[in-house]
N, C-alpha and C. Protein backbone atom coordinates (compact mmCIF):
# COMPACT_ATOMS: atom_id res chain seq x y z
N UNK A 1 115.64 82.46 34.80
CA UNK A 1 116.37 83.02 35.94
C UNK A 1 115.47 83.02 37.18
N UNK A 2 116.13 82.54 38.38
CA UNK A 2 115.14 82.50 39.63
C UNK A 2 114.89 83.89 40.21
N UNK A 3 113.62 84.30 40.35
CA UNK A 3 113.53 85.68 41.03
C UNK A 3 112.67 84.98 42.48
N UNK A 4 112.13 83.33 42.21
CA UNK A 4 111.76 83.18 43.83
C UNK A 4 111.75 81.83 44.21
N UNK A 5 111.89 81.24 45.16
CA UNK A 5 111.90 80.06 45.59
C UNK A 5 110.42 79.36 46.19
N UNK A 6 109.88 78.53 45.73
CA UNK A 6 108.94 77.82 46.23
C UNK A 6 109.01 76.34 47.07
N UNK A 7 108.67 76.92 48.54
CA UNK A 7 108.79 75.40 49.43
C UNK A 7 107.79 74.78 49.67
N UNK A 8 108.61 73.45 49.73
CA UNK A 8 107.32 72.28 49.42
C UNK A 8 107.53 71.76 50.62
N UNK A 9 106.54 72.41 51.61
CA UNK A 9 106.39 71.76 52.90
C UNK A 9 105.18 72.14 53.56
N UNK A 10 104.46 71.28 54.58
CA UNK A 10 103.16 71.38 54.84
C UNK A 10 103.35 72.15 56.58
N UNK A 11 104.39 72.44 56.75
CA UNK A 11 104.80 72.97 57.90
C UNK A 11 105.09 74.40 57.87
N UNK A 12 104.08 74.96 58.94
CA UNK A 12 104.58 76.83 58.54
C UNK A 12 105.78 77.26 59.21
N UNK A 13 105.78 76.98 60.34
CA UNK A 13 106.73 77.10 61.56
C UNK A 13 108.23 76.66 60.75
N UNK A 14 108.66 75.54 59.90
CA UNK A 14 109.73 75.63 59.24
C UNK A 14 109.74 76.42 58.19
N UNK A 15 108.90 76.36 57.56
CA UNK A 15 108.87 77.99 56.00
C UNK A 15 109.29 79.11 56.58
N UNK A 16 108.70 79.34 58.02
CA UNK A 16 108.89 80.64 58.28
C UNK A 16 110.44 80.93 58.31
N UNK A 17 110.94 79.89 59.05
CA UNK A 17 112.63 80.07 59.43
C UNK A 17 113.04 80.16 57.66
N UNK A 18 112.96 79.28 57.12
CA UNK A 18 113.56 78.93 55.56
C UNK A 18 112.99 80.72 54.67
N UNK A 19 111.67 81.22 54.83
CA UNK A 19 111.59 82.33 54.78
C UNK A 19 112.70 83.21 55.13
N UNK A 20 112.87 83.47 56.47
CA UNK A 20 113.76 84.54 56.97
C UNK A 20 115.12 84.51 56.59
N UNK A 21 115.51 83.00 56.57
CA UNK A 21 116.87 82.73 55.92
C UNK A 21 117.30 83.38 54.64
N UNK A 22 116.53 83.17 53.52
CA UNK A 22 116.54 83.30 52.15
C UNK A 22 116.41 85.02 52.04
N UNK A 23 115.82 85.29 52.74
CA UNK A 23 115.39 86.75 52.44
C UNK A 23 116.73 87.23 53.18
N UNK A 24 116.78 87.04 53.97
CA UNK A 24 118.70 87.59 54.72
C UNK A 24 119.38 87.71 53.77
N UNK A 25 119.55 86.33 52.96
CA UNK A 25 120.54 86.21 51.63
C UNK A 25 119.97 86.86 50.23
N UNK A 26 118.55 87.38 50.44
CA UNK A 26 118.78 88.44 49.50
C UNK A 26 117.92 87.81 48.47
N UNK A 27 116.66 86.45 48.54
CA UNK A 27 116.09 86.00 47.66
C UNK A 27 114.68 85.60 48.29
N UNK A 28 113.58 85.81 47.55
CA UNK A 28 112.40 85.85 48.22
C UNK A 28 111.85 84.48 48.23
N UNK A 29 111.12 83.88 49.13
CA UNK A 29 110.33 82.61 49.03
C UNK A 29 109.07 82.46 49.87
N UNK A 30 108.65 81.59 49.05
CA UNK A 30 106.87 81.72 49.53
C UNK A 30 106.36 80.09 49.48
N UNK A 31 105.09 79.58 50.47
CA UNK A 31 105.03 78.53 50.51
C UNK A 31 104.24 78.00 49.37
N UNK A 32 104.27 77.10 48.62
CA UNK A 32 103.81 76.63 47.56
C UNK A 32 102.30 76.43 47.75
N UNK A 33 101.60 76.62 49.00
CA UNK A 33 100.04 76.64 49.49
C UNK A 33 99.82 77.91 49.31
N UNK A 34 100.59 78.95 48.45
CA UNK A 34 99.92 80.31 48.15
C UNK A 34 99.97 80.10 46.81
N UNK A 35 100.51 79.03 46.18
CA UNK A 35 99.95 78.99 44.77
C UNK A 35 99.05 77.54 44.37
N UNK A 36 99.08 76.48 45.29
CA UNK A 36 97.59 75.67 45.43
C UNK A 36 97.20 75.25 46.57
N UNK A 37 96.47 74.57 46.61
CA UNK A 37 95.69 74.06 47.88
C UNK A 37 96.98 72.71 48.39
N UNK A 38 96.59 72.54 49.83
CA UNK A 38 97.63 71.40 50.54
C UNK A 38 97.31 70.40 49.98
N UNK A 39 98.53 69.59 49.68
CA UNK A 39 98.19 68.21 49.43
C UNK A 39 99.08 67.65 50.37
N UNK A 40 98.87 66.14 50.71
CA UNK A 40 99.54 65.25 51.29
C UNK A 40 100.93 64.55 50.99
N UNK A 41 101.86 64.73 51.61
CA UNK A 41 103.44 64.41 51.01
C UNK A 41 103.33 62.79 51.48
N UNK A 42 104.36 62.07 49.48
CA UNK A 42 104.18 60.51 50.32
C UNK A 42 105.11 60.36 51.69
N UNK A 43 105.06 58.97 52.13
CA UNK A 43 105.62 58.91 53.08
C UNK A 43 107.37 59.27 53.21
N UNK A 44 107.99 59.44 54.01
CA UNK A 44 109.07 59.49 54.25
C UNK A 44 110.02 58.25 54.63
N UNK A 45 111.22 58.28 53.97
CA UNK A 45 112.30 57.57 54.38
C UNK A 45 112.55 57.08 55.76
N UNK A 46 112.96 56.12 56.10
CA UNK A 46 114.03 56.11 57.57
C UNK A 46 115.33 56.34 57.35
N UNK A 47 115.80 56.53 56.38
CA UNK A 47 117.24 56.32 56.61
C UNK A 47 118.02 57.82 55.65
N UNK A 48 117.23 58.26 54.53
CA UNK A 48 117.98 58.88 53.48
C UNK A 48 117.25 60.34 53.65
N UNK A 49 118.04 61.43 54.40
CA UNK A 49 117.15 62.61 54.06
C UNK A 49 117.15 63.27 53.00
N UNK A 50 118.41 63.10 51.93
CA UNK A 50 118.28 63.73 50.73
C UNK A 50 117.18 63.07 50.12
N UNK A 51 117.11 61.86 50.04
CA UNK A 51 115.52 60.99 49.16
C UNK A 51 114.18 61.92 49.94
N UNK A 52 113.87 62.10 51.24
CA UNK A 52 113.13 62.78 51.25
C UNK A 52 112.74 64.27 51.09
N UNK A 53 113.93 64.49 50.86
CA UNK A 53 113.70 66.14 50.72
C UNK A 53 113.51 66.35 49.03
N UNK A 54 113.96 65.24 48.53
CA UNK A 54 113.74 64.95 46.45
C UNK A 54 112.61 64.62 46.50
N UNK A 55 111.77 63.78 46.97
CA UNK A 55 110.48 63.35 47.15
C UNK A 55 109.76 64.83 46.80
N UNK A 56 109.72 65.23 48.19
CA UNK A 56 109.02 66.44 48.39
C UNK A 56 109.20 67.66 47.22
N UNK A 57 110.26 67.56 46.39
CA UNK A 57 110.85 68.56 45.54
C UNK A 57 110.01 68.47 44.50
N UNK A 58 109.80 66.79 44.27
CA UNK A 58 109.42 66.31 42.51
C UNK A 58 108.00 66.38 43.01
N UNK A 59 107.06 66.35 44.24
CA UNK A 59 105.44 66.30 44.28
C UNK A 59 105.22 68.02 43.84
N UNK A 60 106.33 68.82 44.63
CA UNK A 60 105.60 70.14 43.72
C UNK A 60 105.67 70.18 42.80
N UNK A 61 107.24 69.91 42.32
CA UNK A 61 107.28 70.34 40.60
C UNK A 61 106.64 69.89 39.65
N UNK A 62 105.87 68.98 39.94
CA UNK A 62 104.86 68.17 38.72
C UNK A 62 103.46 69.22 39.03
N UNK A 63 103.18 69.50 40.20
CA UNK A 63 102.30 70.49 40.33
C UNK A 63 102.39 71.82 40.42
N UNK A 64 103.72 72.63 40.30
CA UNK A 64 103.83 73.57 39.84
C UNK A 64 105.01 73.93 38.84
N UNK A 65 105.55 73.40 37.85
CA UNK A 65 106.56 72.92 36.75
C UNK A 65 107.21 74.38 36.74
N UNK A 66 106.37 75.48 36.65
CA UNK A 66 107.34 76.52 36.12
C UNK A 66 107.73 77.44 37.19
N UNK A 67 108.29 77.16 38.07
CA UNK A 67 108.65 77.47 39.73
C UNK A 67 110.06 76.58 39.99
N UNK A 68 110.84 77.49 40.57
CA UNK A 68 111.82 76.76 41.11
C UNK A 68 111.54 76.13 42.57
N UNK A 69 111.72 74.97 42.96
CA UNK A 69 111.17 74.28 44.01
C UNK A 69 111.97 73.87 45.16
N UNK A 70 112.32 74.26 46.14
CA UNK A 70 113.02 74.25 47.23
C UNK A 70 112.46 73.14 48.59
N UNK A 71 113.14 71.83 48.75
CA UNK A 71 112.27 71.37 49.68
C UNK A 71 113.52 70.45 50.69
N UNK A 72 113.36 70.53 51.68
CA UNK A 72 114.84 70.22 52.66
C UNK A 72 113.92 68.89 53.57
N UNK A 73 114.69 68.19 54.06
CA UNK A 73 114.88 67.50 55.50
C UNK A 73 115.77 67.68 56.21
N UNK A 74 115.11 67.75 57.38
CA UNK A 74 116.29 67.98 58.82
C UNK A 74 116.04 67.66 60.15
N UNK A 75 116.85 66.96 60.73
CA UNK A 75 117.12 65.88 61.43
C UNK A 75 117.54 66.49 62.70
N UNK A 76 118.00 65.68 63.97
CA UNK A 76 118.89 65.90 65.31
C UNK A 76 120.00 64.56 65.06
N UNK A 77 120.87 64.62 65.39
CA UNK A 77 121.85 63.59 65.65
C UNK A 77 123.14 64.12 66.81
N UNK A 78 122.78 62.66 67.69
CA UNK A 78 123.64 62.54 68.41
C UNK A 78 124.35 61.54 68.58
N UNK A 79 125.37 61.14 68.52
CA UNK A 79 126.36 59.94 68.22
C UNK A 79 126.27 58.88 69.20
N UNK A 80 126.39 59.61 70.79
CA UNK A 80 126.47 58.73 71.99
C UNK A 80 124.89 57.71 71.89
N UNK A 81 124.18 58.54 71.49
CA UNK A 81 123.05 57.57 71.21
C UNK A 81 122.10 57.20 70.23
N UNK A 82 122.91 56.14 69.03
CA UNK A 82 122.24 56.48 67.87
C UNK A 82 121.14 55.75 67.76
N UNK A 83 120.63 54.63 68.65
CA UNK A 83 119.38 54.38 68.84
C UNK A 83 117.79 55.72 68.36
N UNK A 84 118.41 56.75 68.93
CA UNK A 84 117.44 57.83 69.14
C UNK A 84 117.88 58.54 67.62
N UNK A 85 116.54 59.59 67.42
CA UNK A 85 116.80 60.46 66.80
C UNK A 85 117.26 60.23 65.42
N UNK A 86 118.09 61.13 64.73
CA UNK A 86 118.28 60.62 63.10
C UNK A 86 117.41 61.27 61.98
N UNK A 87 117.32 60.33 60.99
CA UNK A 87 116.60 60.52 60.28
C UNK A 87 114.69 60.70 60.84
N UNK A 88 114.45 59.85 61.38
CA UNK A 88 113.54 59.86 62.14
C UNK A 88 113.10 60.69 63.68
N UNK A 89 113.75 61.46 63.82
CA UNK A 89 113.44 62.68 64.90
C UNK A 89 112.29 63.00 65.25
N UNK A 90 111.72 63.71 64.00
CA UNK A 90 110.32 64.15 64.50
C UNK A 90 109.12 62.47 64.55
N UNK A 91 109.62 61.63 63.76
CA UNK A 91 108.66 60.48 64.04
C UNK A 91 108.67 60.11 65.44
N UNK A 92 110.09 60.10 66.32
CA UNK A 92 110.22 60.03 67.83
C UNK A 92 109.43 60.72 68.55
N UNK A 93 109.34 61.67 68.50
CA UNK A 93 108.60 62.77 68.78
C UNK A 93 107.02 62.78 69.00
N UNK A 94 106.90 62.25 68.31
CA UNK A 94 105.13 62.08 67.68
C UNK A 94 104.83 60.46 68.13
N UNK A 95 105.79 59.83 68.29
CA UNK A 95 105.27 58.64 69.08
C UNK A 95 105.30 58.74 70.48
N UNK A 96 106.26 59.51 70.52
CA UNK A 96 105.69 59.74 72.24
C UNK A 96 104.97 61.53 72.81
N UNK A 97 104.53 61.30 71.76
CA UNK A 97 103.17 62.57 71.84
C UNK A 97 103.66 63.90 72.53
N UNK A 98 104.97 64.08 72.17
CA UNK A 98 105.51 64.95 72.87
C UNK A 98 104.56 66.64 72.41
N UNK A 99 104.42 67.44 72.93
CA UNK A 99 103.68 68.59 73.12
C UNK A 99 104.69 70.05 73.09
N UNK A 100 105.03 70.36 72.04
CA UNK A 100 105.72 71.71 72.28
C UNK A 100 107.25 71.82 72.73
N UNK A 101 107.89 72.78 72.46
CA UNK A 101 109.22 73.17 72.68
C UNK A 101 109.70 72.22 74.08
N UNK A 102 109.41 72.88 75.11
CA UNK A 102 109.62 72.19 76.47
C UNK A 102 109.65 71.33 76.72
N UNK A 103 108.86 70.11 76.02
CA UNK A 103 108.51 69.40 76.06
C UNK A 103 109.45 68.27 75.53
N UNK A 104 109.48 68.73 74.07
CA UNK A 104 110.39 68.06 73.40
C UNK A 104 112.09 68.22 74.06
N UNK A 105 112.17 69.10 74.43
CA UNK A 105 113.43 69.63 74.84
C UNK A 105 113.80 68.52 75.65
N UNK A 106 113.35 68.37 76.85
CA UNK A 106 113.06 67.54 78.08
C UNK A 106 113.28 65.95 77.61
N UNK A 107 112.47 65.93 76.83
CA UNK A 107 112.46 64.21 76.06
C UNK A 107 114.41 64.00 75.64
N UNK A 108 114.73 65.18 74.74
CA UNK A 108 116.16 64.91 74.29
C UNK A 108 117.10 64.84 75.34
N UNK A 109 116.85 65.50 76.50
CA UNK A 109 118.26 66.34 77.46
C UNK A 109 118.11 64.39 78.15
N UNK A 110 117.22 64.14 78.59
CA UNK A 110 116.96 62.95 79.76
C UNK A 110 117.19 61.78 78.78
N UNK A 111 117.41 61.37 77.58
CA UNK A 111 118.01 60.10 76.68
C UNK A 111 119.44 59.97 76.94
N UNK A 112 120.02 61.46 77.16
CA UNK A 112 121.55 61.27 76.98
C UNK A 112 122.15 60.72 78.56
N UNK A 113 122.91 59.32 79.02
CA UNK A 113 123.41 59.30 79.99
C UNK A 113 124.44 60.20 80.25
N UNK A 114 124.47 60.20 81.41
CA UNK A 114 125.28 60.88 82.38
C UNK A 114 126.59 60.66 82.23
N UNK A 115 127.34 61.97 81.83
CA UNK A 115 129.27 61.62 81.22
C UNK A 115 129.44 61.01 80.19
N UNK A 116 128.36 61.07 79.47
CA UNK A 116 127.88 60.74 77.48
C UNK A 116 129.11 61.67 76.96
N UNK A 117 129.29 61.54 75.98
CA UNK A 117 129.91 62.53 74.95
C UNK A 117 128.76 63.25 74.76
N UNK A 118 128.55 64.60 74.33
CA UNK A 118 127.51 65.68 74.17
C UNK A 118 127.61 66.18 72.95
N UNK A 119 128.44 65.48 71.98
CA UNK A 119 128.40 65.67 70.91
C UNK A 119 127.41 65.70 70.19
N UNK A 120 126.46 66.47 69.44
CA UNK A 120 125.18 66.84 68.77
C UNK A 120 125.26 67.85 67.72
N UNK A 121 124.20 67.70 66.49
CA UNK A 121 124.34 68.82 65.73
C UNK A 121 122.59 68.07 64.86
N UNK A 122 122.19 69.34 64.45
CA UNK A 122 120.85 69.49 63.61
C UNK A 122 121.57 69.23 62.17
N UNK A 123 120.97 68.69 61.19
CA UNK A 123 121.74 68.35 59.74
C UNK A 123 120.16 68.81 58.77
N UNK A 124 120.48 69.73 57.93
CA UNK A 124 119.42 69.90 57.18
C UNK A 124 120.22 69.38 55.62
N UNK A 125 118.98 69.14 54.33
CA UNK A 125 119.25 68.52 53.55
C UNK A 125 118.38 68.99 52.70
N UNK A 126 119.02 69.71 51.18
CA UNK A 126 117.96 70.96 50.87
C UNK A 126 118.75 70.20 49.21
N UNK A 127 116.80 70.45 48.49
CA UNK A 127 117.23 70.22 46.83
C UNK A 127 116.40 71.45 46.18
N UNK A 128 116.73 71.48 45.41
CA UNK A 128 116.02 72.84 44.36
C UNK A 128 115.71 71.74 42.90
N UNK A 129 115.01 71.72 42.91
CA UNK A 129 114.53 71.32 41.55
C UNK A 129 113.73 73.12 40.17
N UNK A 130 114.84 72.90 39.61
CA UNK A 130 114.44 74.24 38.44
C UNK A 130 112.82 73.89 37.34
N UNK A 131 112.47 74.95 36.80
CA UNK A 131 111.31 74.83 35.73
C UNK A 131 111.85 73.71 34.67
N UNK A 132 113.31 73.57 34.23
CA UNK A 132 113.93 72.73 33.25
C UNK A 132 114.01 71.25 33.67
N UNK A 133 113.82 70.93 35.23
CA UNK A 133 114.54 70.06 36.05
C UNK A 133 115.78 69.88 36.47
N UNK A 134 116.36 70.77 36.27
CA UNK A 134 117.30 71.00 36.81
C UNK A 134 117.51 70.32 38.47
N UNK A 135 118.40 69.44 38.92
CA UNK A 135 118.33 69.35 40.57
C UNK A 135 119.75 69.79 40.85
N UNK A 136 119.57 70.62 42.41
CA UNK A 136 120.79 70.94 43.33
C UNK A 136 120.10 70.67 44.49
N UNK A 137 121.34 70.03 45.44
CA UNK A 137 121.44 69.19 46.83
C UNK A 137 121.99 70.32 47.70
N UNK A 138 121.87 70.37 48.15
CA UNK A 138 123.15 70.67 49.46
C UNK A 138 122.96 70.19 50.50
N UNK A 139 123.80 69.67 51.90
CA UNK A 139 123.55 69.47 53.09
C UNK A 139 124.78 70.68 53.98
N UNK A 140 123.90 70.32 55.45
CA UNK A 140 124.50 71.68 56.42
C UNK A 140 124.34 71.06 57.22
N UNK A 141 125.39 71.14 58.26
CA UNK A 141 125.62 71.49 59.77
C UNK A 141 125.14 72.00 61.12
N UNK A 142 124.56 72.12 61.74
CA UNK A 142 124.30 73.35 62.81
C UNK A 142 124.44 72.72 64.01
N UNK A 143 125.80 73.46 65.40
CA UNK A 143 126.05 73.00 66.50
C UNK A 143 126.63 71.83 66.53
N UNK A 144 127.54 71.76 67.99
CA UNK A 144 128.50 70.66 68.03
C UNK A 144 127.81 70.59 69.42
N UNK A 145 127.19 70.65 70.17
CA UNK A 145 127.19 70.10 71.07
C UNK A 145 126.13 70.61 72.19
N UNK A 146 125.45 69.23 72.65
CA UNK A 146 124.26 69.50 73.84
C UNK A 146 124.23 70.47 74.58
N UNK A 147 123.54 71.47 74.66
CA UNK A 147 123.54 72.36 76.30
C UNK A 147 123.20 71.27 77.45
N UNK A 148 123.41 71.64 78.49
CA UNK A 148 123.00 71.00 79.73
C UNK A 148 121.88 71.36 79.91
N UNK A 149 121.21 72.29 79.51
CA UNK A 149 119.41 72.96 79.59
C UNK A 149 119.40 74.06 77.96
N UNK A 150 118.23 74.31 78.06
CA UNK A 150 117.40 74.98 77.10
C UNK A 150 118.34 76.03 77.39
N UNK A 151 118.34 76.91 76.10
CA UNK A 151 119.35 77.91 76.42
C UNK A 151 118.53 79.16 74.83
N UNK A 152 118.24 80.43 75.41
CA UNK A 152 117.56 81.08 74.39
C UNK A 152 116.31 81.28 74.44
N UNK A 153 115.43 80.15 74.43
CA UNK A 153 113.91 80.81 74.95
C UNK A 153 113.24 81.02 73.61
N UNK A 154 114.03 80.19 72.15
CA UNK A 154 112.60 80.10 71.20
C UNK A 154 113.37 79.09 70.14
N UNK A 155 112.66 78.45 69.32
CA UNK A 155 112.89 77.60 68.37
C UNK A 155 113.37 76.36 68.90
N UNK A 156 112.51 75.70 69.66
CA UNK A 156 112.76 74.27 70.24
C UNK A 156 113.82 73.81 70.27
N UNK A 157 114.38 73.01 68.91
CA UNK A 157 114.86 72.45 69.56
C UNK A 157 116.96 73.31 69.29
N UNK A 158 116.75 74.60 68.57
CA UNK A 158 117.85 75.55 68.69
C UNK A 158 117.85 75.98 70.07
N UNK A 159 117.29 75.69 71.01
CA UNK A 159 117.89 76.32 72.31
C UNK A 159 118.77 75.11 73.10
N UNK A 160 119.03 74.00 71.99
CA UNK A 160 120.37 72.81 72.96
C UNK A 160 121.44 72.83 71.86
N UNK A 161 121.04 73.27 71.27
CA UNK A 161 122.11 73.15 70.10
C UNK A 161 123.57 73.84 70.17
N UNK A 162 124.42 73.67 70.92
CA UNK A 162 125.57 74.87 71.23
C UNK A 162 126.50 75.04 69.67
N UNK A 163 126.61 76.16 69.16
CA UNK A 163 127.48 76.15 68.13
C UNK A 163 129.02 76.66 68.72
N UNK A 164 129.75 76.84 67.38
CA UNK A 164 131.33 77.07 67.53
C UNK A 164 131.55 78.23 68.72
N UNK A 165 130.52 79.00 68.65
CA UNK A 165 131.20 80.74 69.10
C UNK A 165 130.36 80.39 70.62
N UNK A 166 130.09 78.96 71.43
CA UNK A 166 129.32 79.31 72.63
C UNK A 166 128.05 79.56 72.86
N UNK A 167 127.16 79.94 71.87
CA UNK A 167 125.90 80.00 72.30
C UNK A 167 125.28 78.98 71.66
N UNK A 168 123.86 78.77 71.98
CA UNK A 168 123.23 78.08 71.53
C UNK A 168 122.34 78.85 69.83
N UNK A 169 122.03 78.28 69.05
CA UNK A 169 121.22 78.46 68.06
C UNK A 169 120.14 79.45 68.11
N UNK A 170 119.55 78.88 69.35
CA UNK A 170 118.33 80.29 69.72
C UNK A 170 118.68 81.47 70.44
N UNK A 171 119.96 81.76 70.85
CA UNK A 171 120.65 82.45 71.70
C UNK A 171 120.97 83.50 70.64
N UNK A 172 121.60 83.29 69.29
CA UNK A 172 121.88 84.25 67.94
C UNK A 172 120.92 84.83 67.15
N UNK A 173 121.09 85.57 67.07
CA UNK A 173 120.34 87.02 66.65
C UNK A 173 120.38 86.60 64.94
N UNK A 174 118.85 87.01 64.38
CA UNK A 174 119.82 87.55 62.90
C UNK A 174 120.37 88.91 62.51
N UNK A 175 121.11 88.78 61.70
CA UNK A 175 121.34 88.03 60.33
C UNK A 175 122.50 86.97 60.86
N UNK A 176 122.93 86.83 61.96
CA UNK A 176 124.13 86.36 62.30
C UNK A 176 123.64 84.58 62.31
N UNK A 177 123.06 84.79 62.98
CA UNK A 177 122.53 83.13 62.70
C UNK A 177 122.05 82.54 61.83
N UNK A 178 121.90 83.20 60.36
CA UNK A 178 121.94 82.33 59.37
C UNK A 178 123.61 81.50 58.71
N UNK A 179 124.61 82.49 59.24
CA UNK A 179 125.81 81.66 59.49
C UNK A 179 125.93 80.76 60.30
N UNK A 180 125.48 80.20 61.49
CA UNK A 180 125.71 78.74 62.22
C UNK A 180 124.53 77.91 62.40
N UNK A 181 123.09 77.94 61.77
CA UNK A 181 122.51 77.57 61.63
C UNK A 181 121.96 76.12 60.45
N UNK A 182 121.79 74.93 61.09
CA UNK A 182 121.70 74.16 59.58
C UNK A 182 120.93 74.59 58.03
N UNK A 183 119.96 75.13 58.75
CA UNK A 183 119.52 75.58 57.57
C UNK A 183 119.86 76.52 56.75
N UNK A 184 120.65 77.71 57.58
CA UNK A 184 120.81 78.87 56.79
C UNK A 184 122.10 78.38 56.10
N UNK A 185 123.03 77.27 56.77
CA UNK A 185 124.33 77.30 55.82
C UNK A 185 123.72 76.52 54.21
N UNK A 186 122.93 75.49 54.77
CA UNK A 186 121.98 75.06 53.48
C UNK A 186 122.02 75.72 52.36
N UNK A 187 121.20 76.59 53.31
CA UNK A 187 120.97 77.76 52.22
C UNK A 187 121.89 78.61 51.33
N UNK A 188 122.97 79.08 52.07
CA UNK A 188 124.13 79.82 51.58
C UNK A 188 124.76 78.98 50.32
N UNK A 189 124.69 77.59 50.62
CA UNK A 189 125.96 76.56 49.83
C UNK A 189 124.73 76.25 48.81
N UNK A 190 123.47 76.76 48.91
CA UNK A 190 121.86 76.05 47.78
C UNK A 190 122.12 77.04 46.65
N UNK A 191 122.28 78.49 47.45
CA UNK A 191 122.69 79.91 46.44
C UNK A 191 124.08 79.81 45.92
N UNK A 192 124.84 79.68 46.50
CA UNK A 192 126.40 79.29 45.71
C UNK A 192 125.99 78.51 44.31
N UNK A 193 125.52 77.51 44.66
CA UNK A 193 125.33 76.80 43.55
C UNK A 193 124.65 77.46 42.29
N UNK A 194 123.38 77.82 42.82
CA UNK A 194 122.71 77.98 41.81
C UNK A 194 122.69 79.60 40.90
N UNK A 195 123.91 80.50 42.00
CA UNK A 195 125.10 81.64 41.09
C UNK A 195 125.83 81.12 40.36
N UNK A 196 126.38 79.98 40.65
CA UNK A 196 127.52 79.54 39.48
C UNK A 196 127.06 79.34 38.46
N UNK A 197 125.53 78.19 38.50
CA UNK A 197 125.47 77.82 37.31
C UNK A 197 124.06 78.75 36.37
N UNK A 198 124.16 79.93 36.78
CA UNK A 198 123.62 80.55 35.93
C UNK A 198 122.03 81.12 36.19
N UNK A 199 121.39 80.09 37.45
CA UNK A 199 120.27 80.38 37.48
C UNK A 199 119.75 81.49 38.66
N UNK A 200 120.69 82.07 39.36
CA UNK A 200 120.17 82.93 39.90
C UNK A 200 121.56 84.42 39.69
N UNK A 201 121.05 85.42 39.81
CA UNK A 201 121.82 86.30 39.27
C UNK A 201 123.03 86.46 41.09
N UNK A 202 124.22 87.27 40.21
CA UNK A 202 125.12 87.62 40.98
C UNK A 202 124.93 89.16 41.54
């Protein structure tokens, strides 16, 4: 029976969110560098974020087998310009040496032409691999559409993200924003699952 989730990611700044999420919903998780030292994740996909977020699932679980293992990818997509962004987001990012929230922000708002469709949403992509091997997938949603500017004042790139109810991503408070958030719905539909089938209690 799961009493905790272990993420397999070399990034604190996303644990932390995937932290706060899980614990909202009522289940504790901790980064898998509090039970060994960092290692290096192989490379990543261009095209498949569930393959990379399985990747990342099966390097812990061979190194920590009796842990349930939680490890996601998540993306930006915008339709009007699918050149950009995707699966490959943060690789964009890092090729053009972008520096911080603002920064990055700026890079996304100035790709989109002028009277574009503004259609946009963050897509996270989350597997749990169990002590048995057990695997569960889920994918999520977050926001329909570009702000015209930064909107909120924290979590990069949640301050363009406009969801259903009008605000942007960084604009929502928790616990409320683990409902329109990609990751937190992730999360919600990761726990559904893994209540039904027995491995985490009701």
């Amino acid at each position: 029976m799961l009493t905790r989730l272990v993420i397999a990611s070399n990034n604190s700044h996303k644990t932390a969110e995937m932290v706060d999420y899980l614990q909202t919903l009522g289940v504790t998780a901790i980064n898998y560098r509090e039970l060994h030292d960092q290692i290096a994740f192989p490379a990543e996909t261009t095209d498949d974020m569930a393959e990379n977020a399985q990747v990342k699932a099966t390097t812990i679980h061979a190194l920590l087998p009796d842990e349930y293992i939680l490890a996601d990818d998540s993306a930006m997509f915008i339709p009007a310009i699918p050149d950009h962004f995707g699966v490959t987001t943060m690789r964009e990012f890092q090729a053009h040496q972008l520096r911080g929230d603002a920064e990055i922000n700026a890079y996304v708002l100035a790709q989109l032409p002028d009277g574009a469709d503004r259609t946009a949403y963050l897509q996270a992509d989350f597997v749990v691999i169990t002590p048995t091997g057990q695997r569960y997938f889920s994918q999520a949603r977050g926001g329909v559409t570009l702000a015209l500017e930064p909107r909120g004042g924290r979590n990069g790139l949640d301050e363009l993200m406009v969801t259903e109810n009008g605000q942007t991503l960084a604009e929502i408070d928790m616990p409320d924003r683990v409902n329109y958030a990609h990751r937190g719905r992730a999360a919600i539909d990761m726990l559904a699952q893994l209540r039904s089938a027995g491995e985490l209690a009701n």
